[in-house]
Protein backbone atom coordinates (compact mmCIF):
# COMPACT_ATOMS: atom_id res chain seq x y z
CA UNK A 1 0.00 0.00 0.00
CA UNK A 2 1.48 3.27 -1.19
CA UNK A 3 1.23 6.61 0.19
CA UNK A 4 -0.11 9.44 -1.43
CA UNK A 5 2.07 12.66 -2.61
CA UNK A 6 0.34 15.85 -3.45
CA UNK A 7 1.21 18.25 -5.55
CA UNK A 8 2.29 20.51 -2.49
CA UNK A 9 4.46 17.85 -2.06
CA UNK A 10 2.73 16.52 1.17
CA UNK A 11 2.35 12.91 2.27
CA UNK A 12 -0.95 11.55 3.38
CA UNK A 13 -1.21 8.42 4.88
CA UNK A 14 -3.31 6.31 3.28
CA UNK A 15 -5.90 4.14 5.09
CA UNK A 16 -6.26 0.17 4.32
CA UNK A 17 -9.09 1.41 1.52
CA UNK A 18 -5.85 3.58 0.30
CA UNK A 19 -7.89 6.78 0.96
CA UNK A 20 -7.29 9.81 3.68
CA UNK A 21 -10.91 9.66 5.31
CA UNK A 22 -9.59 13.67 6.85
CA UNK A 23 -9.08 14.88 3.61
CA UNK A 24 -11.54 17.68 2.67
CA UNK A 25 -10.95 17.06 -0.93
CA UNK A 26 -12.76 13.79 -0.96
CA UNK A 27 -15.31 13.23 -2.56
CA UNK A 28 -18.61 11.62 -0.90
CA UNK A 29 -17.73 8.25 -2.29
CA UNK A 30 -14.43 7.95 -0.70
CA UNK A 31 -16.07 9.47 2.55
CA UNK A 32 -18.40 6.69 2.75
CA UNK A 33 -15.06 4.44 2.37
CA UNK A 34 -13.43 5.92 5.37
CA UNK A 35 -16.83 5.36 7.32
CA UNK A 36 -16.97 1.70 6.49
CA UNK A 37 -13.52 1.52 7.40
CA UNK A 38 -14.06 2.28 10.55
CA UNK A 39 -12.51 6.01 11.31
CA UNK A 40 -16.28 7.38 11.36
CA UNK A 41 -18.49 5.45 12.72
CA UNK A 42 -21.27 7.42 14.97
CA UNK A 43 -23.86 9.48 13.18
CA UNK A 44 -24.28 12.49 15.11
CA UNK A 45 -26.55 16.01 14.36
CA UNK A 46 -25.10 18.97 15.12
CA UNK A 47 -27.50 21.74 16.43
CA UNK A 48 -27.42 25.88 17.22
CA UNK A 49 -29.67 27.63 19.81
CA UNK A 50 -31.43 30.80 18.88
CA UNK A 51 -31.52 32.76 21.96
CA UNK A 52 -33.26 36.83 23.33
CA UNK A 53 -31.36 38.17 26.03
CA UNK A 54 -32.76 41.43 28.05
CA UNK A 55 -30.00 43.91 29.41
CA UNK A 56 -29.04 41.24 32.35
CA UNK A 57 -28.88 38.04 30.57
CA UNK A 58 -32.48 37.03 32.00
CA UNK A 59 -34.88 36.11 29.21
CA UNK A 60 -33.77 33.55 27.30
CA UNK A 61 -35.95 32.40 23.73
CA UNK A 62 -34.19 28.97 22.98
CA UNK A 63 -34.81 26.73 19.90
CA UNK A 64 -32.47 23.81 18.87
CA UNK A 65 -32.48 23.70 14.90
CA UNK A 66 -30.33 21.20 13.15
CA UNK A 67 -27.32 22.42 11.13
CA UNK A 68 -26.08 19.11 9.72
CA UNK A 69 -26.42 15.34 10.39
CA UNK A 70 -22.42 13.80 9.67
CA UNK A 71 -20.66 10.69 10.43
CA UNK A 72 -18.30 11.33 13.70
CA UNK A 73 -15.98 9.38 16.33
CA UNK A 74 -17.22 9.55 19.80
CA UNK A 75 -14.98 8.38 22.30
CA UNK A 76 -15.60 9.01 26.53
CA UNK A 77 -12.66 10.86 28.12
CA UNK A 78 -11.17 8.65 31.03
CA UNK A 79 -8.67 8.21 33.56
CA UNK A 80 -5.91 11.02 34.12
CA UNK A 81 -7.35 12.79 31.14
CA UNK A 82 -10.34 13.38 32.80
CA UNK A 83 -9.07 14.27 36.14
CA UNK A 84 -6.34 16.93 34.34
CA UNK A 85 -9.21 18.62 32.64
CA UNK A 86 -11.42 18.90 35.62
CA UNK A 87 -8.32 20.82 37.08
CA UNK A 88 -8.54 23.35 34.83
CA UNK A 89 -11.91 24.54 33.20
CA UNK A 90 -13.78 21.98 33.52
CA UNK A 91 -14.80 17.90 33.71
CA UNK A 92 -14.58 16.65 29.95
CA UNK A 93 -16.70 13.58 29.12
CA UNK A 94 -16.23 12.82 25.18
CA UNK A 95 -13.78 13.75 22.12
CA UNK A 96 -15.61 14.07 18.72
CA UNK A 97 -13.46 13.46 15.91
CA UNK A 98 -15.37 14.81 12.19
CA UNK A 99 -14.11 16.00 9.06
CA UNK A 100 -13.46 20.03 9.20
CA UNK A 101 -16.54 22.33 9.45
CA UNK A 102 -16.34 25.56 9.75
CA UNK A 103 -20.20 25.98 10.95
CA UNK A 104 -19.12 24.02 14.66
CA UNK A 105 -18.31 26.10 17.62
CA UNK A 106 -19.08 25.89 21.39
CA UNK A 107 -22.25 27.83 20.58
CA UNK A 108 -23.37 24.56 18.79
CA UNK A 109 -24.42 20.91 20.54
CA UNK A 110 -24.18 17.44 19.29
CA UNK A 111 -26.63 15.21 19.60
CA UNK A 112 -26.44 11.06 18.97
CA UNK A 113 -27.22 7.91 20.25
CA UNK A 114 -31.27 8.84 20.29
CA UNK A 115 -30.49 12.01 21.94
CA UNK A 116 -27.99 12.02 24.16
CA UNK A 117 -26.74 15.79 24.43
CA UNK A 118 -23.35 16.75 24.61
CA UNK A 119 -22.24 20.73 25.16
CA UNK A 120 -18.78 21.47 22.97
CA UNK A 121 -16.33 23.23 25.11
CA UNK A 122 -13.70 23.72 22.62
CA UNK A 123 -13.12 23.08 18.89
CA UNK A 124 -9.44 22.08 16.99
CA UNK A 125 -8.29 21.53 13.60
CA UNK A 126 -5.98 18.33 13.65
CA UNK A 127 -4.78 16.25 11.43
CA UNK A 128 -3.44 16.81 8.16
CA UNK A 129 -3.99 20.70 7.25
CA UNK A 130 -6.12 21.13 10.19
CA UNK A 131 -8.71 19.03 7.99
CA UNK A 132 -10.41 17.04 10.92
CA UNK A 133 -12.14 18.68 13.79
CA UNK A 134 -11.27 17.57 17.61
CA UNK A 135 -14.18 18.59 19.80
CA UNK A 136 -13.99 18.64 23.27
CA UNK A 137 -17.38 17.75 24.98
CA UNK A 138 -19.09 17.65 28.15
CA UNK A 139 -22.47 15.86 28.17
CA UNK A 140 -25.37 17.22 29.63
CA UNK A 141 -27.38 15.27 32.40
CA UNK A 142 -31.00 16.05 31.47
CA UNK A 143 -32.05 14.73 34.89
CA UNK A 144 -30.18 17.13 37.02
CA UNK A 145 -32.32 19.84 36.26
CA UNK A 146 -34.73 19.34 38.43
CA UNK A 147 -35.19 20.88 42.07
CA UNK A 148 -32.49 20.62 44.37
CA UNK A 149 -30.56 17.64 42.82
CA UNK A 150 -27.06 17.11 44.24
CA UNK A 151 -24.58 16.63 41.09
CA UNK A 152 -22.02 14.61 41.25
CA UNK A 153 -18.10 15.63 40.29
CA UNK A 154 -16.78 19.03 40.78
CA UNK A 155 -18.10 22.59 41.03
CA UNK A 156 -17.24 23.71 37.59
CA UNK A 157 -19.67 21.17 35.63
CA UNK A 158 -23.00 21.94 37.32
CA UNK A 159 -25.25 23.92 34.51
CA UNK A 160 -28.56 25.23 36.27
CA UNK A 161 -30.13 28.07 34.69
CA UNK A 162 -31.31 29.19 38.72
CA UNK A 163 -34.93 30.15 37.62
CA UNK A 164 -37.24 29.39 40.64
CA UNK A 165 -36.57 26.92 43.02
CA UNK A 166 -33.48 25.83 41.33
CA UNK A 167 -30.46 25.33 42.43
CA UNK A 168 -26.23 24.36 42.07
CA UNK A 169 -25.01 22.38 44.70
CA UNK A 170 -21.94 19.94 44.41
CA UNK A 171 -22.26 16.50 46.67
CA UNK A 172 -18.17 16.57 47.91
CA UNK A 173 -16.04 18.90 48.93
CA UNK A 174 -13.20 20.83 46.71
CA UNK A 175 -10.68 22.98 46.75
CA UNK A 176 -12.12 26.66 46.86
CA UNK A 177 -9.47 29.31 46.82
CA UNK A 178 -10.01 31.22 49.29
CA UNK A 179 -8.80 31.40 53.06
CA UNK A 180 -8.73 34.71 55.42
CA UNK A 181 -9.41 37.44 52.81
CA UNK A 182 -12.19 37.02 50.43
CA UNK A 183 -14.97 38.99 48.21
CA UNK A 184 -18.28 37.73 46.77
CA UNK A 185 -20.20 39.40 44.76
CA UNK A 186 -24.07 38.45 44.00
CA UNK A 187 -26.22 39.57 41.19
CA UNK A 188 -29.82 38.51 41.65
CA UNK A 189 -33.77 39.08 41.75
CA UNK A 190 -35.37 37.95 44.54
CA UNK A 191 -39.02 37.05 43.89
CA UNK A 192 -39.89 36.51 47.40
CA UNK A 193 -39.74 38.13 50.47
CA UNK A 194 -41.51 35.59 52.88
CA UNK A 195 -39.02 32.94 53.53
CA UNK A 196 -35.42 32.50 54.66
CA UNK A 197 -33.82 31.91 51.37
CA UNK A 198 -30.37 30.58 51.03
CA UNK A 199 -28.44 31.96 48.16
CA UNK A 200 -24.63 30.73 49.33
CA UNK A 201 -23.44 28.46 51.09
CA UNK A 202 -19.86 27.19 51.11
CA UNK A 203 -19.35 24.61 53.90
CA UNK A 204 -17.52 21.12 54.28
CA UNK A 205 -19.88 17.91 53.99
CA UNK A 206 -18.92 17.37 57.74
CA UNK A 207 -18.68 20.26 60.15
CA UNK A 208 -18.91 23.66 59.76
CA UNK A 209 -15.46 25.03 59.75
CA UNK A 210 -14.39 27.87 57.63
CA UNK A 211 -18.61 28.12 56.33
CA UNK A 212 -20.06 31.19 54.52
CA UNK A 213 -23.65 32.07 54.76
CA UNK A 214 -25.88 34.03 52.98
CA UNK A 215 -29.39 34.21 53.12
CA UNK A 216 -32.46 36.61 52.60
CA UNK A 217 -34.08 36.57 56.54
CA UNK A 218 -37.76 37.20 54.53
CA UNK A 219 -39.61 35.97 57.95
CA UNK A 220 -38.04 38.64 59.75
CA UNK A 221 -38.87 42.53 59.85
CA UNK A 222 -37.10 44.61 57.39
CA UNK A 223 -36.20 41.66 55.43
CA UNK A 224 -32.37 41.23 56.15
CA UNK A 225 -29.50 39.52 54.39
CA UNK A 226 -27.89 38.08 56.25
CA UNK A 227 -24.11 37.13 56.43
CA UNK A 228 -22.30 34.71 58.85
CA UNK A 229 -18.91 33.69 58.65
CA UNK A 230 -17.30 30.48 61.04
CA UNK A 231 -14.02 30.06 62.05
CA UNK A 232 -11.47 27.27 61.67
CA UNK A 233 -13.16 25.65 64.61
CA UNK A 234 -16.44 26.15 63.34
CA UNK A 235 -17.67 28.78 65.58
CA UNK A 236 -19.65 31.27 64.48
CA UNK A 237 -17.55 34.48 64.83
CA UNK A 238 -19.17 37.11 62.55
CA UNK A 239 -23.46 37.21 61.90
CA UNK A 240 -24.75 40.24 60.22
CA UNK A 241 -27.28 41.54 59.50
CA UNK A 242 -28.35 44.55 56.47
CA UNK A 243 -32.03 45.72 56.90
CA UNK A 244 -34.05 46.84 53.48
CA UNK A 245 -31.89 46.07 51.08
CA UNK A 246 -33.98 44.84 48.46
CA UNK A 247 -37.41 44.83 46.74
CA UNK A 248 -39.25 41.60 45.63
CA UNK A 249 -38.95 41.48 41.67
CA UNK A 250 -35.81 43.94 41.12
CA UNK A 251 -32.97 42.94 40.40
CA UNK A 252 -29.51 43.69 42.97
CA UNK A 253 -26.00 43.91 43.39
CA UNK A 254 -24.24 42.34 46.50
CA UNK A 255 -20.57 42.71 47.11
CA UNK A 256 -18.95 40.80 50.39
CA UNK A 257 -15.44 41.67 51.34
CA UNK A 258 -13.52 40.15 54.24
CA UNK A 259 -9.96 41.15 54.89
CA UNK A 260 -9.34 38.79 57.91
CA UNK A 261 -10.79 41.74 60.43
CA UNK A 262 -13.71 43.57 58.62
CA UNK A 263 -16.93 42.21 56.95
CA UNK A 264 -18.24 44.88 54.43
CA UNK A 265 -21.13 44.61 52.07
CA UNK A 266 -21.63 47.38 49.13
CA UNK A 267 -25.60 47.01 47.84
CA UNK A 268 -25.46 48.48 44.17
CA UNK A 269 -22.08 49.62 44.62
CA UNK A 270 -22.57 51.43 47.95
CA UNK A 271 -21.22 50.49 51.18
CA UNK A 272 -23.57 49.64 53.78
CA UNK A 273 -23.60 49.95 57.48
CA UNK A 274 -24.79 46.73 59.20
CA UNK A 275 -28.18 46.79 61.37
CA UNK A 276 -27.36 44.09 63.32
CA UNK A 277 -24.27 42.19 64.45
CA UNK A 278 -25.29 38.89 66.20
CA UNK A 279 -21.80 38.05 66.62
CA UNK A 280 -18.79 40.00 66.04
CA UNK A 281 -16.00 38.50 67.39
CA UNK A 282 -12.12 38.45 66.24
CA UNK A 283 -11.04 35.27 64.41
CA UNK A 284 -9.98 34.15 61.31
CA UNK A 285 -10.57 31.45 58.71
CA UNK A 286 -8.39 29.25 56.40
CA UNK A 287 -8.52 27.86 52.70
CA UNK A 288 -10.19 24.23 53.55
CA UNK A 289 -11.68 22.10 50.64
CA UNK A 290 -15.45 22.69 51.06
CA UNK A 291 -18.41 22.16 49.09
CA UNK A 292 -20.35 25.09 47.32
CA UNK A 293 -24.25 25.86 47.34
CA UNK A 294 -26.20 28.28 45.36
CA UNK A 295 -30.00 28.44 45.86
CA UNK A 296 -30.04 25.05 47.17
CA UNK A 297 -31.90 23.96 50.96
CA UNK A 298 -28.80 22.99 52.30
CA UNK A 299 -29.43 23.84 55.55
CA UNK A 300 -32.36 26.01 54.99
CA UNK A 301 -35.04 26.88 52.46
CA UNK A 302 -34.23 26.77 48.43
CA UNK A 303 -34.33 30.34 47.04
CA UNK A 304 -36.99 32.08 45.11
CA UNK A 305 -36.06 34.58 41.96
CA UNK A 306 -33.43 34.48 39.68
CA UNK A 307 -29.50 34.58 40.24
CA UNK A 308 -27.74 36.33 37.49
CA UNK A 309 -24.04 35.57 38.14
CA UNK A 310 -21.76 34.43 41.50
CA UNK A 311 -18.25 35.03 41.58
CA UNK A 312 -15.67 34.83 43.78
CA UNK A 313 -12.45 36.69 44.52
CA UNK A 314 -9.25 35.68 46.70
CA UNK A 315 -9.01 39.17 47.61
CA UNK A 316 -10.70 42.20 48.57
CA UNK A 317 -11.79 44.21 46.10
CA UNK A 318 -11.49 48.03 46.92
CA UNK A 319 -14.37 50.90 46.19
CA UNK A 320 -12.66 51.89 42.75
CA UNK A 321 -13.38 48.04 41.59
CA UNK A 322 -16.74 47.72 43.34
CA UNK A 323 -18.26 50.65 41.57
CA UNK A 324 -16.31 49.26 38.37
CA UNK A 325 -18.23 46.26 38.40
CA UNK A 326 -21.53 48.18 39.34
CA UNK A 327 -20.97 50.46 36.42
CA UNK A 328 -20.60 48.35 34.46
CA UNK A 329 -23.62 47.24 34.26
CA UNK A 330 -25.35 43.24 33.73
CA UNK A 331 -23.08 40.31 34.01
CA UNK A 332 -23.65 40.00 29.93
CA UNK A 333 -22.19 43.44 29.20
CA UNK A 334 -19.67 43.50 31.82
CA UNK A 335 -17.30 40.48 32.61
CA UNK A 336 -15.17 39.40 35.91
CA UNK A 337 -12.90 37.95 33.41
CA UNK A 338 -11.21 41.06 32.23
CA UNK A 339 -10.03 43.97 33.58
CA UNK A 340 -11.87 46.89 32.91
CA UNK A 341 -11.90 50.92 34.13
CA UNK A 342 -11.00 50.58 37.86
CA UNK A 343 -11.01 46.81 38.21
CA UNK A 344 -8.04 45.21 37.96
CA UNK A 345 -8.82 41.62 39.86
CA UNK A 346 -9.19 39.42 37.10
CA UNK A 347 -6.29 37.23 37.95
CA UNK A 348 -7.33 36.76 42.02
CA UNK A 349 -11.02 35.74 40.28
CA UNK A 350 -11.14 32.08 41.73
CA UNK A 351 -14.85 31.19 40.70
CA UNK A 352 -17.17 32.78 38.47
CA UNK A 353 -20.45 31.46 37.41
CA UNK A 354 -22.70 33.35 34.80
CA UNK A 355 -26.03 32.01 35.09
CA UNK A 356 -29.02 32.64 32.42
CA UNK A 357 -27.08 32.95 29.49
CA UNK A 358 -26.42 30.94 26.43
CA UNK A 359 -26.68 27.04 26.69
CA UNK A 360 -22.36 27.54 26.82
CA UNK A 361 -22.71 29.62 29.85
CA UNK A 362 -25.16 28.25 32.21
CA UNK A 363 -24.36 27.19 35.30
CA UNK A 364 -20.16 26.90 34.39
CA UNK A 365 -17.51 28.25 36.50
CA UNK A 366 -15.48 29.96 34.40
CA UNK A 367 -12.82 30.98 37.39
């Protein structure tokens, strides 16, 4: 079996039908060859969303049409592959090999095996000339989008769109990033006021050292938030409270700062005096694998309205950066990734999940 030399002077190796099945210059015929052969063999349809965004990334219009229907390889990511990508953006569950296309992006899906779903999290051209396509897929569990399901593997995978009731909560603790010096800031609509809704919690599985709490005190007058923050030793050692800080159906900015002595919140960019302190004690906290909660009942009542973005810093942002990110407007125009006017945190940004958007979007850290 020869190879074949082009007229570029290139060598393509030639499979046992003597064709290159990840040649774009083939014709149909000699596609189907490669297929048979055994270098395509999973028919899968490639789709796009259509999607209406208002100004924060809320409404969302989404239609799956089909772009094509091709001839792929799907094979599941294991082993240390796996674990090395979950250290980095994310957990990857399949590789899609196809001829190149230039219509497939991570704002496409696949689809195959009677529906199975995968999201694409990052497209290559391999091969000779860049003529196949290495996709890089995570598939999506229909059945964890139902109320308060615990997912399995790590923080960065969990895609939620946190309309009502809702929630993202990871089953084991992980490494978080952060220890005694923190900021968190919360965009969000709460759509009700009569409850005491939980909208983070990051906690181990056992204990309570090193927790953070926030919740909307809706059964009490004035309708606090409510912070606490526990110690190493899981003692409660700061509990505030911020009266009237928000109105049932409009949307609001929270930003928490702790710099290991004081525990700051700015509502729409402004700092706030406290109401109430509970507790306020002098301690200090440490960088402990925990798990993370948004909207979930972990230890309390699942929240109610609509959480536009979370994101997490490993240090404390100052007033310049706070009203940065506040003028900046919605999480869609203005994001954590990228330094902008008088914020300049981008690198200490440890977790960042944009909720509401795009199917790429929802739900994924992107820390």
């Amino acid at each position: 079996m020869a190879n074949h030399v082009r007229d570029d002077g290139l060598v393509d190796e030639l499979s046992p039908e003597g064709i290159n099945p990840f040649d774009p210059f083939i014709s149909e015929e000699e596609e189907e060859m490669a297929i048979r052969a055994g270098q395509f063999r999973t028919e899968v349809i490639i789709q796009v969303q259509a999607t209406g965004k208002d100004a924060w990334g809320e409404k969302s219009t989404a239609g799956w049409s089909t772009v094509a229907t091709v001839w792929a390889s799907v094979v599941p990511v294991r082993g240390a592959e796996r674990v090395a990508a979950d250290q980095k953006e994310g957990v990857l569950t399949h590789k899609v090999n196809m001829r190149y296309r230039s219509d497939v992006s991570p704002l496409n899906r696949i689809t195959f095996d009677g529906g199975r779903v995968l999201d694409i999290e990052a497209v290559a051209n391999v091969g000779n000339r860049g003529a196949e396509l290495e996709i890089q897929c995570l598939e999506r569990s229909i059945g964890a989008l139902g109320v308060g399901v615990q997912l399995e593997a790590s923080i960065d995978t969990k895609a939620l769109d946190f309309a009502t009731n809702e929630t993202l909560l990871n089953s084991s603790d992980n490494p978080i990033g952060i220890g005694n010096e923190w900021s968190i800031q919360i965009n969000t609509k709460p759509l009700s006021a009569t409850i005491n809704m939980f909208i983070l919690r990051i906690q181990p599985v056992a204990g309570n050292a090193n927790q953070i709490v926030i919740n909307l005190k809706g059964s009490s007058a004035n309708d606090p938030i409510r912070m606490q923050i526990l110690r190493t030793s899981g003692a409660v050692f700061k509990d505030y409270d911020w009266n009237n800080t928000f109105t049932s159906g409009t949307k609001v900015s929270y930003v928490f700062t702790w710099d290991g002595t004081s525990l700051l919140l700015y509502v729409d960019g402004v700092l706030t005096e406290a109401d109430t302190k509970t507790s306020d004690y002098t301690a200090s906290m440490s960088a402990t694998d925990r798990r993370v909660s948004v909207g979930s009942t972990m230890g309390g009542v699942s929240y109610t309205g609509t959480i536009h973005s979370v994101s997490v810093w490993d240090v404390v942002l100052t007033q310049a950066e706070v009203s940065a990110l506040q003028n900046g407007g919605s999480p869609q125009s203005f994001d954590n990734r990228f330094d902008s006017g008088g914020y300049a945190s981008k690198d200490n940004l440890q977790h960042y999940w944009r909720c509401g958007f795009d199917a790429t979007d929802i739900g994924r850290d992107y820390g």
